[in-house]
C-alpha atoms as a PDB file:
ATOM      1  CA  UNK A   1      16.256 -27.649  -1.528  1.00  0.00           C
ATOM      2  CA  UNK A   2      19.263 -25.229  -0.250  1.00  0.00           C
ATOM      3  CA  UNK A   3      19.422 -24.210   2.978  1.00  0.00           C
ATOM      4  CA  UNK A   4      20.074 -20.566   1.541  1.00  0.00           C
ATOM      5  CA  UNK A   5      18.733 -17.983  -0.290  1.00  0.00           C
ATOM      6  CA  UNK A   6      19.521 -14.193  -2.021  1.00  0.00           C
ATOM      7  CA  UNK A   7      17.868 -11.736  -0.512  1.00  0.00           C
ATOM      8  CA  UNK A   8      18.919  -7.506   0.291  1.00  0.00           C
ATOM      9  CA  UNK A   9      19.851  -6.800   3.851  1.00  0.00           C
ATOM     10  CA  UNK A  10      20.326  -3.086   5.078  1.00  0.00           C
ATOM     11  CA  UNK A  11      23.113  -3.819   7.537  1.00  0.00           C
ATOM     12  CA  UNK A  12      22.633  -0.122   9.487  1.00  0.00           C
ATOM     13  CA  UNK A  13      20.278   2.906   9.022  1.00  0.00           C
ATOM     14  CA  UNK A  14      20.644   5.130   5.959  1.00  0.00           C
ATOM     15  CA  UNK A  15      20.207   5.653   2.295  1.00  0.00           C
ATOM     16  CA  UNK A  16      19.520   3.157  -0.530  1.00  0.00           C
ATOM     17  CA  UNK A  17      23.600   2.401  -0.537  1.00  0.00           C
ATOM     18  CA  UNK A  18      23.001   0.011   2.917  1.00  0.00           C
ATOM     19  CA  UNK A  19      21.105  -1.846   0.763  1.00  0.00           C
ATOM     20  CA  UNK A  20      23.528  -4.920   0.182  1.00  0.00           C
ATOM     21  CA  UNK A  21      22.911  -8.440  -1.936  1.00  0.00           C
ATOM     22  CA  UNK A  22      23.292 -11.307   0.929  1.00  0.00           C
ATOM     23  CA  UNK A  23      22.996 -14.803   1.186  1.00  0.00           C
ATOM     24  CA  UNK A  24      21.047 -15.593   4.214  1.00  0.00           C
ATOM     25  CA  UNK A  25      19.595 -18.909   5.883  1.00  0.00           C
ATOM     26  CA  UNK A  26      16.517 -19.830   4.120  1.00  0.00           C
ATOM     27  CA  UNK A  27      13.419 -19.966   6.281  1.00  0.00           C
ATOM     28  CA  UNK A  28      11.643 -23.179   7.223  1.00  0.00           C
ATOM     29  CA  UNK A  29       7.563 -23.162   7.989  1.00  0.00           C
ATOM     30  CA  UNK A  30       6.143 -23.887  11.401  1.00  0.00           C
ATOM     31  CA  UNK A  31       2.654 -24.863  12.323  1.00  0.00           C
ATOM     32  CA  UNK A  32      -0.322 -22.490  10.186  1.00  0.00           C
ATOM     33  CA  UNK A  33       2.794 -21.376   8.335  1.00  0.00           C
ATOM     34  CA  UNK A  34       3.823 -21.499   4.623  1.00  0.00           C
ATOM     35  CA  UNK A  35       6.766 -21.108   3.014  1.00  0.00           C
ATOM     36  CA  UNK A  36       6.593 -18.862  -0.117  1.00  0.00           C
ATOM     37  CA  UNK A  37       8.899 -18.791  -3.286  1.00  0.00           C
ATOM     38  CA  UNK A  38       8.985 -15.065  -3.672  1.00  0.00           C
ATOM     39  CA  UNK A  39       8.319 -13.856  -7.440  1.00  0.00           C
ATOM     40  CA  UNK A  40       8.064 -10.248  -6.885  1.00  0.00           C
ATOM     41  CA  UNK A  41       7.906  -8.048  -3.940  1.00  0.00           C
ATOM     42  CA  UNK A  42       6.418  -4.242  -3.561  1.00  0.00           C
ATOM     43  CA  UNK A  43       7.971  -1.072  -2.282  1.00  0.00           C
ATOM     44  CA  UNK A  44       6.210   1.331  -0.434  1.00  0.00           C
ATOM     45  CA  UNK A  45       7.425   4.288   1.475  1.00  0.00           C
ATOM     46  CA  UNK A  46       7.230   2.354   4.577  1.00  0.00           C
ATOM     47  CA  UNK A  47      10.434   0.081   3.399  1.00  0.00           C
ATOM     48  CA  UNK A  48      12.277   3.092   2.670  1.00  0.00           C
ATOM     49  CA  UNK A  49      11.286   5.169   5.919  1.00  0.00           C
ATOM     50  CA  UNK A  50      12.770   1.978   8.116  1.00  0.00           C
ATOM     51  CA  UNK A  51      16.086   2.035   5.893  1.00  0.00           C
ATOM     52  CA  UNK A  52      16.754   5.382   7.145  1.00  0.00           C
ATOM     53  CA  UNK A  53      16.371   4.790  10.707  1.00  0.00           C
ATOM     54  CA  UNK A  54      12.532   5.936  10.875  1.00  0.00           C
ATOM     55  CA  UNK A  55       9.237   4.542  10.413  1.00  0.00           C
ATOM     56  CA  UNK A  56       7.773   2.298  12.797  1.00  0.00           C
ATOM     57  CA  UNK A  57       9.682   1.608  15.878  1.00  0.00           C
ATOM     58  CA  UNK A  58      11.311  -1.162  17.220  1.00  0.00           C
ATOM     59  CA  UNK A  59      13.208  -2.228  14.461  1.00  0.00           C
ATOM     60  CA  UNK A  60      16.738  -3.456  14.769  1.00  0.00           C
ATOM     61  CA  UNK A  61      19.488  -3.987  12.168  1.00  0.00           C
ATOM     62  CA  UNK A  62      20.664  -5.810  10.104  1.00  0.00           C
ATOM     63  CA  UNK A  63      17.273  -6.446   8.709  1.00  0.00           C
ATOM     64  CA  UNK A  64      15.152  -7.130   5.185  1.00  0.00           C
ATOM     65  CA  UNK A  65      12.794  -5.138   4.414  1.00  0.00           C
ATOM     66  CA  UNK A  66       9.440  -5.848   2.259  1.00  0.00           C
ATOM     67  CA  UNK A  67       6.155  -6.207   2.892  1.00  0.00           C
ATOM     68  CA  UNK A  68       4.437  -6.847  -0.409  1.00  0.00           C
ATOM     69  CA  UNK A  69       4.691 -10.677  -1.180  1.00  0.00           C
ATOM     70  CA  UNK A  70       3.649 -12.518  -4.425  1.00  0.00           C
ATOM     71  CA  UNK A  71       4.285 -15.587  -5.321  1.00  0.00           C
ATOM     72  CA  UNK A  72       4.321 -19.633  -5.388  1.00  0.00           C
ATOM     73  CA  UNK A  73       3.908 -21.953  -2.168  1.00  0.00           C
ATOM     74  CA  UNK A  74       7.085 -23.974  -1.875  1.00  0.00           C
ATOM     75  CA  UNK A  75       6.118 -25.831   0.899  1.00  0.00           C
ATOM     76  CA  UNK A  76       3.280 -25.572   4.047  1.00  0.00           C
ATOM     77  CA  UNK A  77       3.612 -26.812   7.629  1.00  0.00           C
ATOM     78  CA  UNK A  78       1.491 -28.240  10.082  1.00  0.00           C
ATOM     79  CA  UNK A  79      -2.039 -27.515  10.067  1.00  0.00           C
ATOM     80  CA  UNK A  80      -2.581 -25.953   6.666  1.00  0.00           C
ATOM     81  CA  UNK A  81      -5.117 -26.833   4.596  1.00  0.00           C
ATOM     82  CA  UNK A  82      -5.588 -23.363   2.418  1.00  0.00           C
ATOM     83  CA  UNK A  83      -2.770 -24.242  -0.084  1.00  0.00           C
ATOM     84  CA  UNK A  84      -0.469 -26.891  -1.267  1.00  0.00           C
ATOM     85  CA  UNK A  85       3.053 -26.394  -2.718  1.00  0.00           C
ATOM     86  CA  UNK A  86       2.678 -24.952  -6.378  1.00  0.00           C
ATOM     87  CA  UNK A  87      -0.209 -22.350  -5.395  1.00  0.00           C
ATOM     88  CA  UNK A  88       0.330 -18.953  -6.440  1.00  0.00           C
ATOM     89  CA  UNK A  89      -0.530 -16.243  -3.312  1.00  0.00           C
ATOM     90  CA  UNK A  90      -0.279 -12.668  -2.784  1.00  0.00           C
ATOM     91  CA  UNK A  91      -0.371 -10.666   0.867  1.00  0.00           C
ATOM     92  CA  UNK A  92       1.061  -8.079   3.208  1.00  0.00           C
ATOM     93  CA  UNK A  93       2.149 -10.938   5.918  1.00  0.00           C
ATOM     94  CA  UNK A  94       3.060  -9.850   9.379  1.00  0.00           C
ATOM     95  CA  UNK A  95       2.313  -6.168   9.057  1.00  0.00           C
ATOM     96  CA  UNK A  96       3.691  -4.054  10.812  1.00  0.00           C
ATOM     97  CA  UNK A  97       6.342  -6.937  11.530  1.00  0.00           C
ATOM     98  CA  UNK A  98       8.958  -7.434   8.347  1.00  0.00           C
ATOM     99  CA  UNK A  99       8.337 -10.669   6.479  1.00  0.00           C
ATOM    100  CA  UNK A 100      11.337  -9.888   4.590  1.00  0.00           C
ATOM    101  CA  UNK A 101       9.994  -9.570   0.609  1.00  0.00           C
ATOM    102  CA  UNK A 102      13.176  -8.596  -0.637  1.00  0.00           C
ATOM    103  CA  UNK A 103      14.558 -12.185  -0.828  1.00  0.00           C
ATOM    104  CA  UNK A 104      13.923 -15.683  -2.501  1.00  0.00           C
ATOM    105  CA  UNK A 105      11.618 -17.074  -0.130  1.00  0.00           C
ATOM    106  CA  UNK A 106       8.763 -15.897   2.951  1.00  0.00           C
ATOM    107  CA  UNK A 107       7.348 -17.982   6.003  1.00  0.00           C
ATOM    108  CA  UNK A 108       3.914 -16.186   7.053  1.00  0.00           C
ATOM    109  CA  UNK A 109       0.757 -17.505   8.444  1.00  0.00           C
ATOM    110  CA  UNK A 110      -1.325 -18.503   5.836  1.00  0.00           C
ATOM    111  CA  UNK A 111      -4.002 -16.662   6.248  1.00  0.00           C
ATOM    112  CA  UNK A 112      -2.416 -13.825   6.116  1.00  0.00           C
ATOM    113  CA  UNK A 113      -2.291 -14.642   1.995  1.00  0.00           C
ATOM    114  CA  UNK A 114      -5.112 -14.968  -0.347  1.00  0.00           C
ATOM    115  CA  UNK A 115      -4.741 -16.651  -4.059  1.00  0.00           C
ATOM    116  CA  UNK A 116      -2.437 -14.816  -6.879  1.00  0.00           C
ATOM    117  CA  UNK A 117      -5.808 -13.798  -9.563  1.00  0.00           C
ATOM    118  CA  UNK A 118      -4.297 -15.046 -13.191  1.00  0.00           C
ATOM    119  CA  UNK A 119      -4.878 -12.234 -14.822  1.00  0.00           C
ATOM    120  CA  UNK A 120      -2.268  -9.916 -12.373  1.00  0.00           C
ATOM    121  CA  UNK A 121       1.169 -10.718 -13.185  1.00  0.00           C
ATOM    122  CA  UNK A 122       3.724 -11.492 -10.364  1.00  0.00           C
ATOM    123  CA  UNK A 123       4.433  -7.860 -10.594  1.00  0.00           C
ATOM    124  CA  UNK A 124       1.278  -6.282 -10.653  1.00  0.00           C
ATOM    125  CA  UNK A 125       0.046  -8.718  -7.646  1.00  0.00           C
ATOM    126  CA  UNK A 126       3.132  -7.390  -5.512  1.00  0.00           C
ATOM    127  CA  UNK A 127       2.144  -4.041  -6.086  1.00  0.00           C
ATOM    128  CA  UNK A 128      -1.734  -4.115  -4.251  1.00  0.00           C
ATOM    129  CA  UNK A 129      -1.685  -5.752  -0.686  1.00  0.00           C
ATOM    130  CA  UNK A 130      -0.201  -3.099   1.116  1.00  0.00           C
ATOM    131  CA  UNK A 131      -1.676  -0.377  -0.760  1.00  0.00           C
ATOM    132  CA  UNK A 132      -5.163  -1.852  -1.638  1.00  0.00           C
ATOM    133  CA  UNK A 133      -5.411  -3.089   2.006  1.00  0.00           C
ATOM    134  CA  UNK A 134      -4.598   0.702   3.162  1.00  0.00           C
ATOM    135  CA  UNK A 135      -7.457   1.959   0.881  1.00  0.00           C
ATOM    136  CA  UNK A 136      -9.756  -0.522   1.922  1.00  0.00           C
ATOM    137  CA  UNK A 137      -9.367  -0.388   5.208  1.00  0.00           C
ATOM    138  CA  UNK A 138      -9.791   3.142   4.999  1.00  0.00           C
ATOM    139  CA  UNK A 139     -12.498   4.029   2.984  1.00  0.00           C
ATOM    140  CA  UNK A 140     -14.841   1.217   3.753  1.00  0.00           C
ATOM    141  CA  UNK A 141     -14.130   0.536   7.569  1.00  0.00           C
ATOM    142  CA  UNK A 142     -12.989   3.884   8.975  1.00  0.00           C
ATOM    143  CA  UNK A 143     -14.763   6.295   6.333  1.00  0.00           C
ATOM    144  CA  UNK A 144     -17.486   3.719   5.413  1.00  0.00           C
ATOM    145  CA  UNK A 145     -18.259   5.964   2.768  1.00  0.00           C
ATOM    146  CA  UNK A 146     -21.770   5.485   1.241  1.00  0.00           C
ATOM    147  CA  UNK A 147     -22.824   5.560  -2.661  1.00  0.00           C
ATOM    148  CA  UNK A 148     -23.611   8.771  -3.785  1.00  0.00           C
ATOM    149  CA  UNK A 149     -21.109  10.720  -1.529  1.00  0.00           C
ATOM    150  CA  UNK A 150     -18.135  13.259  -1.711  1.00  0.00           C
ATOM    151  CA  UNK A 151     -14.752  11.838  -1.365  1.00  0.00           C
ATOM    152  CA  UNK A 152     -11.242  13.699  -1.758  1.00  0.00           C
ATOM    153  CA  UNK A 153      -8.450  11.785  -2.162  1.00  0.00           C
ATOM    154  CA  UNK A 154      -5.317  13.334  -1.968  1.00  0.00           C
ATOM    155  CA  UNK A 155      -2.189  11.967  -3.938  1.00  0.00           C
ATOM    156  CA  UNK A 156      -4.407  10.564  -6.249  1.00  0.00           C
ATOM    157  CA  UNK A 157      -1.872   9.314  -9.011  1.00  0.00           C
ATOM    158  CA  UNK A 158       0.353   7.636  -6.440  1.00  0.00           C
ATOM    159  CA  UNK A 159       0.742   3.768  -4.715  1.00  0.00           C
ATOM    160  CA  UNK A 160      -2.320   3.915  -2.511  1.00  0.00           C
ATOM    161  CA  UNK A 161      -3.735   6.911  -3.882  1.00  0.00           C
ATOM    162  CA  UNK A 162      -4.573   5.394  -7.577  1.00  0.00           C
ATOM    163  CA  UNK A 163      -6.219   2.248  -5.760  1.00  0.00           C
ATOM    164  CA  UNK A 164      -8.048   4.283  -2.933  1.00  0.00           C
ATOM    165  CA  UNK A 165     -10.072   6.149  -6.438  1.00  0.00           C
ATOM    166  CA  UNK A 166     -10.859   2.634  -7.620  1.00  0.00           C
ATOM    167  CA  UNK A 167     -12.066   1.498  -4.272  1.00  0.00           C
ATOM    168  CA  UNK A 168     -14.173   4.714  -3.727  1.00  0.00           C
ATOM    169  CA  UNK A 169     -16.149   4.860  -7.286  1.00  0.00           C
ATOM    170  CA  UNK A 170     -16.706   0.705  -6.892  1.00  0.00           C
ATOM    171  CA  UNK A 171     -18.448   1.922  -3.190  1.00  0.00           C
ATOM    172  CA  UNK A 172     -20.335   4.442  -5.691  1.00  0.00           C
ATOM    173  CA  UNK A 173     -18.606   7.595  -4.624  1.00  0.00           C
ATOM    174  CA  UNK A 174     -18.169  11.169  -6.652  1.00  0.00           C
ATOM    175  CA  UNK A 175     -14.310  10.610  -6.372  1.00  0.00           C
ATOM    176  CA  UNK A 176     -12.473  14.492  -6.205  1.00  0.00           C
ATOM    177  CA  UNK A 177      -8.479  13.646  -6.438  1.00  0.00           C
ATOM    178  CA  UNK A 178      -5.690  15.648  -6.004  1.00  0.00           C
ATOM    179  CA  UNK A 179      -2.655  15.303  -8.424  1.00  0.00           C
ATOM    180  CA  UNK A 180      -0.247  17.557 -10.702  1.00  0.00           C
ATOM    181  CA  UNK A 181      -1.292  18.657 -14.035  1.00  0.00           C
ATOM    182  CA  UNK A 182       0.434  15.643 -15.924  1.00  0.00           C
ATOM    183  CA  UNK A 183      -1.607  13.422 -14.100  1.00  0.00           C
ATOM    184  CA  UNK A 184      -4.582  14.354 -14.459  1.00  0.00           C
ATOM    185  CA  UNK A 185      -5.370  11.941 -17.681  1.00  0.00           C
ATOM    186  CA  UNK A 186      -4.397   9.114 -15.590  1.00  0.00           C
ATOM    187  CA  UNK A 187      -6.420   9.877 -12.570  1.00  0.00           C
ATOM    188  CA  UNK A 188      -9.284  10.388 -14.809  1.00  0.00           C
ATOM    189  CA  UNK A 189      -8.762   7.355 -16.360  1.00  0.00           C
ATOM    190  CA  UNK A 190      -9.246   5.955 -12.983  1.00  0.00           C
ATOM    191  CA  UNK A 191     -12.698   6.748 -12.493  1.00  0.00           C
ATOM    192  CA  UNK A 192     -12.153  10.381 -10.478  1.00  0.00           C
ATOM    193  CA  UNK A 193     -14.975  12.550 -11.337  1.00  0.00           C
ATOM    194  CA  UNK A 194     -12.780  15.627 -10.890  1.00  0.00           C
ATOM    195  CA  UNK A 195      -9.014  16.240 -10.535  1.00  0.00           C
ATOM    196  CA  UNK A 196      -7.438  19.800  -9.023  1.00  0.00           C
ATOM    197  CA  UNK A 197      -3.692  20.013  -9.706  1.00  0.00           C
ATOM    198  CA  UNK A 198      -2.521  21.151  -6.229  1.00  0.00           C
ATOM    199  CA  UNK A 199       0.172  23.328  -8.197  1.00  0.00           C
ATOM    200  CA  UNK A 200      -2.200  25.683  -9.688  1.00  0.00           C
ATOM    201  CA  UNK A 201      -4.633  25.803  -6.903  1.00  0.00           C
ATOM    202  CA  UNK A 202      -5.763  24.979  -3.422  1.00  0.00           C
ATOM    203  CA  UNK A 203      -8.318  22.398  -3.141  1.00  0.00           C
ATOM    204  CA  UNK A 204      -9.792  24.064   0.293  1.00  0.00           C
ATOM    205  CA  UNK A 205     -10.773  27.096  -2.249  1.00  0.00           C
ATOM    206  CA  UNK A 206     -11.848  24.913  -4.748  1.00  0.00           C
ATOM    207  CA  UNK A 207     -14.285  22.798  -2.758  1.00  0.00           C
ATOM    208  CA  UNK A 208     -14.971  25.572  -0.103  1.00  0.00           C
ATOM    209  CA  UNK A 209     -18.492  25.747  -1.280  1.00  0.00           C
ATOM    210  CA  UNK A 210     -18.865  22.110  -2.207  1.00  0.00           C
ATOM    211  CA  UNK A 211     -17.658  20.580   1.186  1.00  0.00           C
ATOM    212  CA  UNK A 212     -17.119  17.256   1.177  1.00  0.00           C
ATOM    213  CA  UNK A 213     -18.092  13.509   2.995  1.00  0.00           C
ATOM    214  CA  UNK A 214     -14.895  11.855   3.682  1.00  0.00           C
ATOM    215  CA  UNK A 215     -11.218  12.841   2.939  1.00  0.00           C
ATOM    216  CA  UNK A 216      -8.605  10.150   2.383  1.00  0.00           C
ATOM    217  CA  UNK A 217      -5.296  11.509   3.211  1.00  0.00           C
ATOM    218  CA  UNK A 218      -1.694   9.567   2.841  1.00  0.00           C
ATOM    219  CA  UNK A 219       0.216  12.722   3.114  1.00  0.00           C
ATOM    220  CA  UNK A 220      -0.839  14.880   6.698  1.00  0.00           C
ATOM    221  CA  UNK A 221       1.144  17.321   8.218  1.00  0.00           C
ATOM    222  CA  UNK A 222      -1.055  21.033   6.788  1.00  0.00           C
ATOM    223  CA  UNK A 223      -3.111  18.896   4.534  1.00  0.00           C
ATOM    224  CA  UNK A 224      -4.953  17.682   7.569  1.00  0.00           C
ATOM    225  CA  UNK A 225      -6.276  21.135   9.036  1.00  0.00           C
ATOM    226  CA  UNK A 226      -6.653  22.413   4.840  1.00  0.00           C
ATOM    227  CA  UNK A 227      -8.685  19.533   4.428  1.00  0.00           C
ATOM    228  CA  UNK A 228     -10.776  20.052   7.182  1.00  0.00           C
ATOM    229  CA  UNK A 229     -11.839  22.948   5.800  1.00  0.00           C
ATOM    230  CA  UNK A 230     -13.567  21.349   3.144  1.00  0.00           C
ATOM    231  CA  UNK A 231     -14.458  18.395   5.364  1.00  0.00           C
ATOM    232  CA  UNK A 232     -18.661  18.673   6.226  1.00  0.00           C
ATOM    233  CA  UNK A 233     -19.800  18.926  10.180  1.00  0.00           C
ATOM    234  CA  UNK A 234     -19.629  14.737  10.464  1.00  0.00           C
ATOM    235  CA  UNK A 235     -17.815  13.885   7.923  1.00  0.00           C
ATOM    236  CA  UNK A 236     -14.948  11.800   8.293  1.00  0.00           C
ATOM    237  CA  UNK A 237     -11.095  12.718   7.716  1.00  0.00           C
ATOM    238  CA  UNK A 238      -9.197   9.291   7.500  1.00  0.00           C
ATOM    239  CA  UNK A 239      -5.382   9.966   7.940  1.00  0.00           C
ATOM    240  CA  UNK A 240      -2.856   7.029   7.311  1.00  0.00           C
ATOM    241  CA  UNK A 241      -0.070   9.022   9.006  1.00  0.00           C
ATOM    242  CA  UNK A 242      -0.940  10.876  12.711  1.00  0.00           C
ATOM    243  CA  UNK A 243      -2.879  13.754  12.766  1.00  0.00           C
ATOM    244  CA  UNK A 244      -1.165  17.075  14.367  1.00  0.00           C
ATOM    245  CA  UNK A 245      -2.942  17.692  17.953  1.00  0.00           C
ATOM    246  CA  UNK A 246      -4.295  21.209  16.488  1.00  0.00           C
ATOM    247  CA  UNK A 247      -6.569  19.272  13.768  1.00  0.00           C
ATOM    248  CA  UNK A 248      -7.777  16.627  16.133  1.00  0.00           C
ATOM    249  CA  UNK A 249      -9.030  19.607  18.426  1.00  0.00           C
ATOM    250  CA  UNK A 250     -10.648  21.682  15.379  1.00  0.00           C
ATOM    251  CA  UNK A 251     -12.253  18.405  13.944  1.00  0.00           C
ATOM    252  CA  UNK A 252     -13.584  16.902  17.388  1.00  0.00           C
ATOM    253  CA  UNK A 253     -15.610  20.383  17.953  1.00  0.00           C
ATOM    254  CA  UNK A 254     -17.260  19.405  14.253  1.00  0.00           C
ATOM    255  CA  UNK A 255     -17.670  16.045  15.055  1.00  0.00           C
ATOM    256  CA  UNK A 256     -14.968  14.848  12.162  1.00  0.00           C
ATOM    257  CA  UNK A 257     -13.509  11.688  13.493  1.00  0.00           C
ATOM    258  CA  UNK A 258      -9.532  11.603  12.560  1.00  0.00           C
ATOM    259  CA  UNK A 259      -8.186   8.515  13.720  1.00  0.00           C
ATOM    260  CA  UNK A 260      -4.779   7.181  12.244  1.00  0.00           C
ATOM    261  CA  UNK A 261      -5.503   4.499  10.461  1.00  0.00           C
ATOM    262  CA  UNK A 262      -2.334   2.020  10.588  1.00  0.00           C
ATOM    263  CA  UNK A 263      -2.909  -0.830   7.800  1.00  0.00           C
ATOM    264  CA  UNK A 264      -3.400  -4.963   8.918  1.00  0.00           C
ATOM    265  CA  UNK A 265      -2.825  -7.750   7.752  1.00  0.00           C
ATOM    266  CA  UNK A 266      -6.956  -8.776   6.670  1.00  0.00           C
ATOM    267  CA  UNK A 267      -7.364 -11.623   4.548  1.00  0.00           C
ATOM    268  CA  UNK A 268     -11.514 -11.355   4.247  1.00  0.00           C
ATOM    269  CA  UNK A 269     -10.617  -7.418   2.826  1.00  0.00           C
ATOM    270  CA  UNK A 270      -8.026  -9.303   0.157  1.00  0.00           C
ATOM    271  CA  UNK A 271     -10.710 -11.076  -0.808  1.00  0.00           C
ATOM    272  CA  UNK A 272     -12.704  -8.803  -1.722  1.00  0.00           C
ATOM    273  CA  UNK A 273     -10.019  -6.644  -3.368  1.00  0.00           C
ATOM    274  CA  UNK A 274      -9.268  -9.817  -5.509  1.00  0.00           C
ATOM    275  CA  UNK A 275     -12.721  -9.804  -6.520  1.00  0.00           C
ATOM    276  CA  UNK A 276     -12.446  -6.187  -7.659  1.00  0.00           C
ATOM    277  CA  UNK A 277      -9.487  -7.007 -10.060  1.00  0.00           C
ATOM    278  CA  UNK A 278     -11.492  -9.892 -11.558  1.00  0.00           C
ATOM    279  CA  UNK A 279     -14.760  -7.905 -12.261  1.00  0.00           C
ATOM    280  CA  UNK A 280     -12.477  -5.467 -13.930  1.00  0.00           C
ATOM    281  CA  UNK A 281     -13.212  -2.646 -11.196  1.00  0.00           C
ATOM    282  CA  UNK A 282      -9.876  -2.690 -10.152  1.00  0.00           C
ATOM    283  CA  UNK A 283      -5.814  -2.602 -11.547  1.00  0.00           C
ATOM    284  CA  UNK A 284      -2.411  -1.927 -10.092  1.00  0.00           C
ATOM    285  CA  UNK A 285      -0.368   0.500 -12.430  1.00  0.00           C
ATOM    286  CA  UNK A 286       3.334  -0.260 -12.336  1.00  0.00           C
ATOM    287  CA  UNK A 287       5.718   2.688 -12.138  1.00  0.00           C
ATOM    288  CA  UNK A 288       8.617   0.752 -12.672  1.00  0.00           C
ATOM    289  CA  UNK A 289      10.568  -2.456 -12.274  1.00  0.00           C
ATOM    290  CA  UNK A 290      13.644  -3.713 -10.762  1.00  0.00           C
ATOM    291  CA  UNK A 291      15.526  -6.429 -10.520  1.00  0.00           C
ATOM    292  CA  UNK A 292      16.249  -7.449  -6.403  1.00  0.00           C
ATOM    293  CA  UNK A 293      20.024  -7.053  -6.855  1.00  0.00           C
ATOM    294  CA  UNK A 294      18.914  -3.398  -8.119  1.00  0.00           C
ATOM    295  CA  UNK A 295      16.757  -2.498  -4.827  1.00  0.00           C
ATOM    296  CA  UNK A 296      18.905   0.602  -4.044  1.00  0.00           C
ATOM    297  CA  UNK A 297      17.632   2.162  -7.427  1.00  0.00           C
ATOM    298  CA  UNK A 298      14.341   0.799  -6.832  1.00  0.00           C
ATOM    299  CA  UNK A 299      14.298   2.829  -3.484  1.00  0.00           C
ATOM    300  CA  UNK A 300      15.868   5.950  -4.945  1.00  0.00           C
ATOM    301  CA  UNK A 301      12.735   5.927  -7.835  1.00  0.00           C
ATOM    302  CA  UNK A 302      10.325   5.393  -5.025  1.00  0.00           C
ATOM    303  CA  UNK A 303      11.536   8.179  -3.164  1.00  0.00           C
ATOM    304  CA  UNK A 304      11.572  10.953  -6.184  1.00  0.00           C
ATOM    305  CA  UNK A 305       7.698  11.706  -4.953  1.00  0.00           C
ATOM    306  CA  UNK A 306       7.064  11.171  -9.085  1.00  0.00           C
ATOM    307  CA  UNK A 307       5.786   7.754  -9.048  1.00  0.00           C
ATOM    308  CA  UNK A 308       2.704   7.144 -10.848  1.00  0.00           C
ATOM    309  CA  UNK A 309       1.669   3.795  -9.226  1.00  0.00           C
ATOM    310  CA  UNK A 310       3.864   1.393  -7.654  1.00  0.00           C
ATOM    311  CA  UNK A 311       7.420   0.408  -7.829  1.00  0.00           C
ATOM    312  CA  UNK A 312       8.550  -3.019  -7.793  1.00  0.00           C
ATOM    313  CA  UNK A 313      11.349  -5.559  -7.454  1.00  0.00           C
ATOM    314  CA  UNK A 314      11.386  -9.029  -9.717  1.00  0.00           C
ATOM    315  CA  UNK A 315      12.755 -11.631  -7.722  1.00  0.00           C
ATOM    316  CA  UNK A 316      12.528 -14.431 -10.319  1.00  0.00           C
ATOM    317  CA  UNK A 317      13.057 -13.625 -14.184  1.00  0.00           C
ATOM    318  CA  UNK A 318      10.803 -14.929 -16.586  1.00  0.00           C
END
């Protein structure tokens, strides 16, 4: 096997130009590790946000960015008995430390992977942890949202959005999303009960007199205190970006936790997400795919704020 592989390094902070085709030492597995052959590998705004210098601290350049991992097991180290080389995996390793997806080949923990389904291409499968994990994570351990209950989920037709309104009607919710008239068919087609096209009308006067039990909310910033508004004494506001100081104070006087909820790697939620997909309760939609040598297009698509679904780079052809 080389001792090298291709992979896309962003050599300093900036746009999608730093992105830059490399060859870089190839990674070798330690103890409860395994090295993975990397089909495909997801972008989410989280890549793009630590190009440019943001995002979560502590990072340092040059670095490779990726989270979202599918693919085959090359080879395991010491200690692992969950997989043997030729297994296909999926996960969001090392979260919120970089794995580096944008290149041939991954060393994780392996439990921080869970089996490839065979009816999700490499594609589709490295277009849910990251997002599907968020959702989960959200909904069912901060929200815990019930059957039978309200739940508004902004940016409905987007990465985590259009899995969040899967995960909510398979917990039996009434599933209220938030989305631009275009959309609307595709959020529907989702399993959202109702859709309000935030360009024609705010969803606070919408649902003021049909407040509801939990809000999911990838976006913050005014949609936190608006959606308080509709939010019932109680309910629950889950954020996956911080919370302004002002909305923390109006919801803790109405009992409305708002903790930011930060994803992790979680491999007993994968699970369960797998089993989703293969009782036919849950899909990824891909936006678009692009080759790895392409990444700096791939980031400039995801950044347009029109992505229906997730956006993807194919590491291996075929």
């Amino acid at each position: 096997m080389t001792t090298t592989m291709r992979a896309i390094i962003a050599e300093r902070p900036g746009g999608p130009e730093v992105l830059k085709p490399a060859k870089v030492e190839r990674p070798t597995p330690g103890a409860t590790e395994i090295l993975v052959r990397v089909h495909a590998a997801g972008i989410n705004p989280t890549d793009w946000k630590s190009r440019s210098g943001g995002g979560l601290a502590g990072r340092t350049f040059p670095l490779i960015l990726g989270y979202d991992v599918a693919g085959v097991v090359e080879a395991v180290g010491p200690g692992v008995t969950l997989y043997r080389p030729g297994d296909e995996v999926l996960g969001m390793p090392l979260f919120p430390h970089l794995p580096g997806a944008y290149a041939e080949y991954v060393v994780a923990p392996s439990r921080h992977f869970v089996p490839k389904p065979a009816a999700l291409s490499f594609e589709e499968a490295a277009g849910l942890p990251l997002v599907a994990l968020t959702a989960w994570q959200g909904l069912v351990d901060t929200g815990k949202v019930k059957p039978g209950q309200r739940v508004l989920i902004h940016a409905a037709a987007g990465g985590v959005g259009h899995v969040a309104v899967q995960i909510a009607k398979s917990l039996g919710a009434y599933v209220i999303g938030t989305a631009s008239a275009a959309k609307h068919d595709f959020v529907r087609g989702l399993g959202a009960d109702e859709v309000i096209d935030y360009h024609e009308a705010d969803f606070a006067d919408v649902l003021r007199d049909q407040p509801v039990d939990v809000v999911f909310d990838p976006i913050a910033g005014d949609y936190s205190s608006r959606s308080l508004k509709v939010l019932k004494d109680g309910g629950v506001l889950v954020s996956i970006l911080p919370v302004d100081e002002a909305a923390v104070k109006e919801a803790a006087a109405r009992d409305i936790p708002t903790g930011f909820t930060l994803v992790e790697p979680d491999r007993l939620a994968l699970t369960a997400i797998v089993e989703l997909i293969e009782q036919g309760k849950l899909r990824v939609e891909i936006d678009s795919v692009y080759a790895l040598e392409d990444a700096a297009d791939a980031h400039r698509r995801s950044e347009t704020g029109r992505v229906v679904g997730k956006v993807v780079l194919r590491v291996v052809e075929g």
